[in-house]
Protein backbone atom coordinates (compact mmCIF):
# COMPACT_ATOMS: atom_id res chain seq x y z
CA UNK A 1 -100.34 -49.02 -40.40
CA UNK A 2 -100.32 -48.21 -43.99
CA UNK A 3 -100.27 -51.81 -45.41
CA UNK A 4 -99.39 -53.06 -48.97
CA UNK A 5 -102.08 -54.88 -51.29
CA UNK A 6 -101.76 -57.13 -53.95
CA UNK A 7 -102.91 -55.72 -57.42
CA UNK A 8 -106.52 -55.49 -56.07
CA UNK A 9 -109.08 -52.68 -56.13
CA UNK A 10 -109.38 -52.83 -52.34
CA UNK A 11 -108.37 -48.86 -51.67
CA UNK A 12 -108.87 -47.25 -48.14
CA UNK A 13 -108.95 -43.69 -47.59
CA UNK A 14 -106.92 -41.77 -44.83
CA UNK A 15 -107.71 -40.69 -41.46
CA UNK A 16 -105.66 -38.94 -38.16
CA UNK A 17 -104.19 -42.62 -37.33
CA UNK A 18 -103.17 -43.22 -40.84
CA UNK A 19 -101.95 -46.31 -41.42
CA UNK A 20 -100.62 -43.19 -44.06
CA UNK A 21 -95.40 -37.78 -59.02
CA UNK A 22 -94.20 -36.95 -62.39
CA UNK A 23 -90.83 -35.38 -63.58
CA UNK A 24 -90.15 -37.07 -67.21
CA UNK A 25 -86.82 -38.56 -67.21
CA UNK A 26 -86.65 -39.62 -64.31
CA UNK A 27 -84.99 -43.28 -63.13
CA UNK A 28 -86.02 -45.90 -60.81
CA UNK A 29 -83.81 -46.17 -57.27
CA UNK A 30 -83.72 -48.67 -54.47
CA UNK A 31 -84.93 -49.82 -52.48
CA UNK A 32 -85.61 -53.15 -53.86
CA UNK A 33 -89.54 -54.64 -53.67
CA UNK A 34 -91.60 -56.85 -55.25
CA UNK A 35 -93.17 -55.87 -58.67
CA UNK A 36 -96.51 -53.92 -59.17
CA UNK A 37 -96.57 -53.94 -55.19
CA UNK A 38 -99.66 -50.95 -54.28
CA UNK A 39 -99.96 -49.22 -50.87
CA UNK A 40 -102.58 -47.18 -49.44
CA UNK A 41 -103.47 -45.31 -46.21
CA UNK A 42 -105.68 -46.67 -43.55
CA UNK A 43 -108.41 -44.51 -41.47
CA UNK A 44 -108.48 -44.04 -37.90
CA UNK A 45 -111.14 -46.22 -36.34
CA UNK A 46 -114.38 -44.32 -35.54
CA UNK A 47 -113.93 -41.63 -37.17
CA UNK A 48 -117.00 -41.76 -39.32
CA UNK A 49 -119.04 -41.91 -35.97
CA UNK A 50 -118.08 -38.45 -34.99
CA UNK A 51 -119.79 -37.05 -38.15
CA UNK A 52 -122.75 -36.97 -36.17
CA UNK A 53 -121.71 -34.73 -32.99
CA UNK A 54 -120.01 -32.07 -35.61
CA UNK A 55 -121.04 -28.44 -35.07
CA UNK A 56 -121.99 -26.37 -37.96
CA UNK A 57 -118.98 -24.60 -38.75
CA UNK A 58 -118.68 -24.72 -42.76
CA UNK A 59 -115.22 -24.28 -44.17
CA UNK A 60 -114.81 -24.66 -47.94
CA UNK A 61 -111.57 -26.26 -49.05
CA UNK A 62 -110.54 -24.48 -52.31
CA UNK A 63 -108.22 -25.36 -55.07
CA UNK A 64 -104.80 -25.54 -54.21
CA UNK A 65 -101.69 -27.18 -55.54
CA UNK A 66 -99.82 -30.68 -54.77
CA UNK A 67 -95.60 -30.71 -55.57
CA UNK A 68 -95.81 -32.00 -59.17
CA UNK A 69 -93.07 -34.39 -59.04
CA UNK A 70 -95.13 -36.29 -56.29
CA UNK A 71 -98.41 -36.20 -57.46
CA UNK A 72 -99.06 -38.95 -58.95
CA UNK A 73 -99.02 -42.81 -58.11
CA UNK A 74 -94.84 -43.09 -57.85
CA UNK A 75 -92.87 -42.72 -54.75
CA UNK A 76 -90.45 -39.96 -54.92
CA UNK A 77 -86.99 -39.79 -53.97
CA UNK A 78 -84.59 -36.98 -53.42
CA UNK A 79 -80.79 -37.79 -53.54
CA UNK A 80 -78.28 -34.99 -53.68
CA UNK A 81 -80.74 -32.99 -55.29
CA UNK A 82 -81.79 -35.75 -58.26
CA UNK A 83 -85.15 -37.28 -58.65
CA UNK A 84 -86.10 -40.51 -58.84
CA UNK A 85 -88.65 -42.62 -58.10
CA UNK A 86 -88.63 -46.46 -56.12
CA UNK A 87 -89.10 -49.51 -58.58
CA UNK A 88 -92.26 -51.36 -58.78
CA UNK A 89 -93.77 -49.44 -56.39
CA UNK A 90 -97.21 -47.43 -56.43
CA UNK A 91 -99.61 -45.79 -54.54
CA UNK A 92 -102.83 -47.29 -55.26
CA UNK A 93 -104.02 -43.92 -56.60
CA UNK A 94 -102.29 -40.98 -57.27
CA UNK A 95 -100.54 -39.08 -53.92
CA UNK A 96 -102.37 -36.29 -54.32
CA UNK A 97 -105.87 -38.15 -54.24
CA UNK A 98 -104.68 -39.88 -51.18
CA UNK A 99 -103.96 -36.49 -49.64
CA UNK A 100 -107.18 -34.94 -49.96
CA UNK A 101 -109.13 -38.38 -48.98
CA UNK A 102 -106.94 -38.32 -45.68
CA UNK A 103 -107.66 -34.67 -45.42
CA UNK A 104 -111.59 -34.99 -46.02
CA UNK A 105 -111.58 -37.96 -43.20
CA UNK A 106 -109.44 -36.28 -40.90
CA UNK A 107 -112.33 -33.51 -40.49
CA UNK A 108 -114.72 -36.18 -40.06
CA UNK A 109 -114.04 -36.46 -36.80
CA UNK A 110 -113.32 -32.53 -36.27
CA UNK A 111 -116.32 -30.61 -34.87
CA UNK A 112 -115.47 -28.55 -38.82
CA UNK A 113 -117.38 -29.21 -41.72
CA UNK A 114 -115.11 -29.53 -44.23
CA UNK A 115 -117.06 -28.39 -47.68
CA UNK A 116 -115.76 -29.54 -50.78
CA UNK A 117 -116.36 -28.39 -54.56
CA UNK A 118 -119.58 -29.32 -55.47
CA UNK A 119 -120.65 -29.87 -52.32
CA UNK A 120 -123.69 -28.24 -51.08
CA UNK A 121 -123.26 -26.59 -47.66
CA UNK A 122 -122.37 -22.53 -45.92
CA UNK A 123 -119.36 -22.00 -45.30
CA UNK A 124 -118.08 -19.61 -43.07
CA UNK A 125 -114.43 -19.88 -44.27
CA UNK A 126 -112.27 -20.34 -47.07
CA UNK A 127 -109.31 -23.10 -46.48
CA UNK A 128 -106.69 -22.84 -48.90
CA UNK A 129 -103.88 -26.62 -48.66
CA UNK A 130 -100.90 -26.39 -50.28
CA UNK A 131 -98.73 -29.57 -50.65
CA UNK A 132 -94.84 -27.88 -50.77
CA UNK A 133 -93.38 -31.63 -50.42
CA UNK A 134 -94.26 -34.99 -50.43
CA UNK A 135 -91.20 -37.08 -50.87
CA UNK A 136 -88.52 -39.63 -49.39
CA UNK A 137 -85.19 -38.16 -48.88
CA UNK A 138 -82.08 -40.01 -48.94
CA UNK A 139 -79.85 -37.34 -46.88
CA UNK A 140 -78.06 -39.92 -45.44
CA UNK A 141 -77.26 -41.87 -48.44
CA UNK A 142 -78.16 -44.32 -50.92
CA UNK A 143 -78.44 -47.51 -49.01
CA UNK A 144 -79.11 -45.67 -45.58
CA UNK A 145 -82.54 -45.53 -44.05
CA UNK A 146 -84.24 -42.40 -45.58
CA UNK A 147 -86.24 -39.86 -44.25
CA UNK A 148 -90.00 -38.99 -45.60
CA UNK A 149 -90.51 -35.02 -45.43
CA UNK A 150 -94.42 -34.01 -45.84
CA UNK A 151 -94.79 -30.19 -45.81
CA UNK A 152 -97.90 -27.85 -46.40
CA UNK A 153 -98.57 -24.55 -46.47
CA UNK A 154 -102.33 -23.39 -44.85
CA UNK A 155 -104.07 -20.61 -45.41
CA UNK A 156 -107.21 -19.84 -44.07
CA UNK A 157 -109.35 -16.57 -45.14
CA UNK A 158 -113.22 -15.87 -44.35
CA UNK A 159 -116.02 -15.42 -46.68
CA UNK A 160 -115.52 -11.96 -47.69
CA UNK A 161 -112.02 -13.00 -48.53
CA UNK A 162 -110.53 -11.33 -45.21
CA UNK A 163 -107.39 -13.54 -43.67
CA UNK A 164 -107.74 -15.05 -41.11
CA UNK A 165 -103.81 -16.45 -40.86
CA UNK A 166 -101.27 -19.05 -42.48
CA UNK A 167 -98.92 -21.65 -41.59
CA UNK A 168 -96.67 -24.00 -42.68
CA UNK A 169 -96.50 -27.30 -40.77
CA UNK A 170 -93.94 -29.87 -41.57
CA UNK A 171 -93.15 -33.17 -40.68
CA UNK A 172 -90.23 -35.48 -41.23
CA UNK A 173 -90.31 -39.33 -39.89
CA UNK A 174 -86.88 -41.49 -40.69
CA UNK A 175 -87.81 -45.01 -41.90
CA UNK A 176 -86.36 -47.92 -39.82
CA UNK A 177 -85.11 -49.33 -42.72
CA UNK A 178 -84.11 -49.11 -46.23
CA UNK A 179 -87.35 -51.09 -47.48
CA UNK A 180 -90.46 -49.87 -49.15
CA UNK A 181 -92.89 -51.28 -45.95
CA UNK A 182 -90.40 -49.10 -43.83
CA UNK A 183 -90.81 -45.84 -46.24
CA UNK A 184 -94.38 -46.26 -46.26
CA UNK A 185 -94.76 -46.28 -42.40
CA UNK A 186 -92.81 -43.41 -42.25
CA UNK A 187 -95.45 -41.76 -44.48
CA UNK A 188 -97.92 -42.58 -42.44
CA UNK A 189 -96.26 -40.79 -39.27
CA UNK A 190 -95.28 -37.92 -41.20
CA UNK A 191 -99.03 -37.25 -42.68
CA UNK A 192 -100.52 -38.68 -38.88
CA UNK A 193 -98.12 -35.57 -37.93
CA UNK A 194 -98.97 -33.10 -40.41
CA UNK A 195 -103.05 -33.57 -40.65
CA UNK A 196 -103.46 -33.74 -36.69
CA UNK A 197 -101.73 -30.17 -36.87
CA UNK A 198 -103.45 -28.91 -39.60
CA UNK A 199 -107.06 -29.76 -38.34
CA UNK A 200 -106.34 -28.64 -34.74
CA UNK A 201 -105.12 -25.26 -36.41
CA UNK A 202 -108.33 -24.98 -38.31
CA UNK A 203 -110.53 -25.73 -35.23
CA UNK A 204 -108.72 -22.37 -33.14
CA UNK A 205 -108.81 -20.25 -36.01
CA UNK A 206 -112.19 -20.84 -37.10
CA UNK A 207 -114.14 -19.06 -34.59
């Protein structure tokens, strides 16, 4: 369960069983919380173990890009095609931080080494993540539960810059309530959803 945390500096990264912006002019929304409240992702138990049993397939994740209105440390919020972002709310770093620690963990426990920049290491592939969406929608209405949409596009190439293939994987995951605990589960199915996918992609293709 992604869980929220006082104003401490207690952050926890991201794994498969996660727990789990910045237009100017934009405006605060509902749903109402308490003030300066910060939420975070929670990894999957174990998956640091598996490190160990990995085989030695390098892939290097390059640059790619994260939806600007979401990637920072605000919540954002779609309504009939107008931005906004949920009061007194934050991530406890900014979303697109989040994203790649879930992403880095996630491959922990993948029989992929996941290289990053900077990191030492072959790789055998070139992994390409971009972040399309990472926002709450309120299709349904203001004061209706909302729906979180996460959506990526992947693209995977080898090391003499040959593809290898692409895919977009999306997943949306309706909050049981209008409530910022509710939202933030529903981010952590939708990214559960959307990193299992991704990393089980990334294991056939890399061959």
């Amino acid at each position: 369960m992604i869980r929220p945390i006082p104003r401490v500096p207690a952050l926890r990264l991201a794994g498969l069983a996660l727990c789990a912006f910045a237009l100017s002019g934009c405006i605060s929304l509902l749903p109402k919380s308490k003030p300066a409240q910060l939420y975070t992702f929670v990894p999957a138990p174990g998956a640091a173990q598996a490190m160990a049993a990995r085989a030695a397939i390098g892939v290097f994740r390059t640059n790619g890009s994260f939806q600007n209105e979401s990637a920072d440390d605000r919540l954002l919020t779609v309504t009939n095609g107008k931005n906004a972002y949920i009061a007194d709310t934050r991530w406890v770093a900014p979303a697109s931080v989040l994203f790649d620690q879930a992403v880095s963990q996630a491959f922990d426990a993948s029989p992929i080494r996941l290289i990053a920049r900077g990191q030492q290491g072959r790789s055998a592939y070139g992994l390409r993540l971009d972040v399309r969406n990472f926002e709450t929608r309120y299709d349904k209405g203001e004061k209706a539960a909302p729906t979180v949409v996460v959506r990526i596009h992947v693209a995977l190439n080898k090391a003499d810059q040959s593809p290898v293939g692409e895919q977009i994987f999306e997943a949306k995951a309706t909050a049981s309530d209008n409530r910022v605990g509710a939202i933030v589960t529903a981010y952590d199915k939708a990214m559960a959803e959307v990193i299992g996918n991704l990393v089980a992609w990334t294991e056939k293709n890399a061959v």
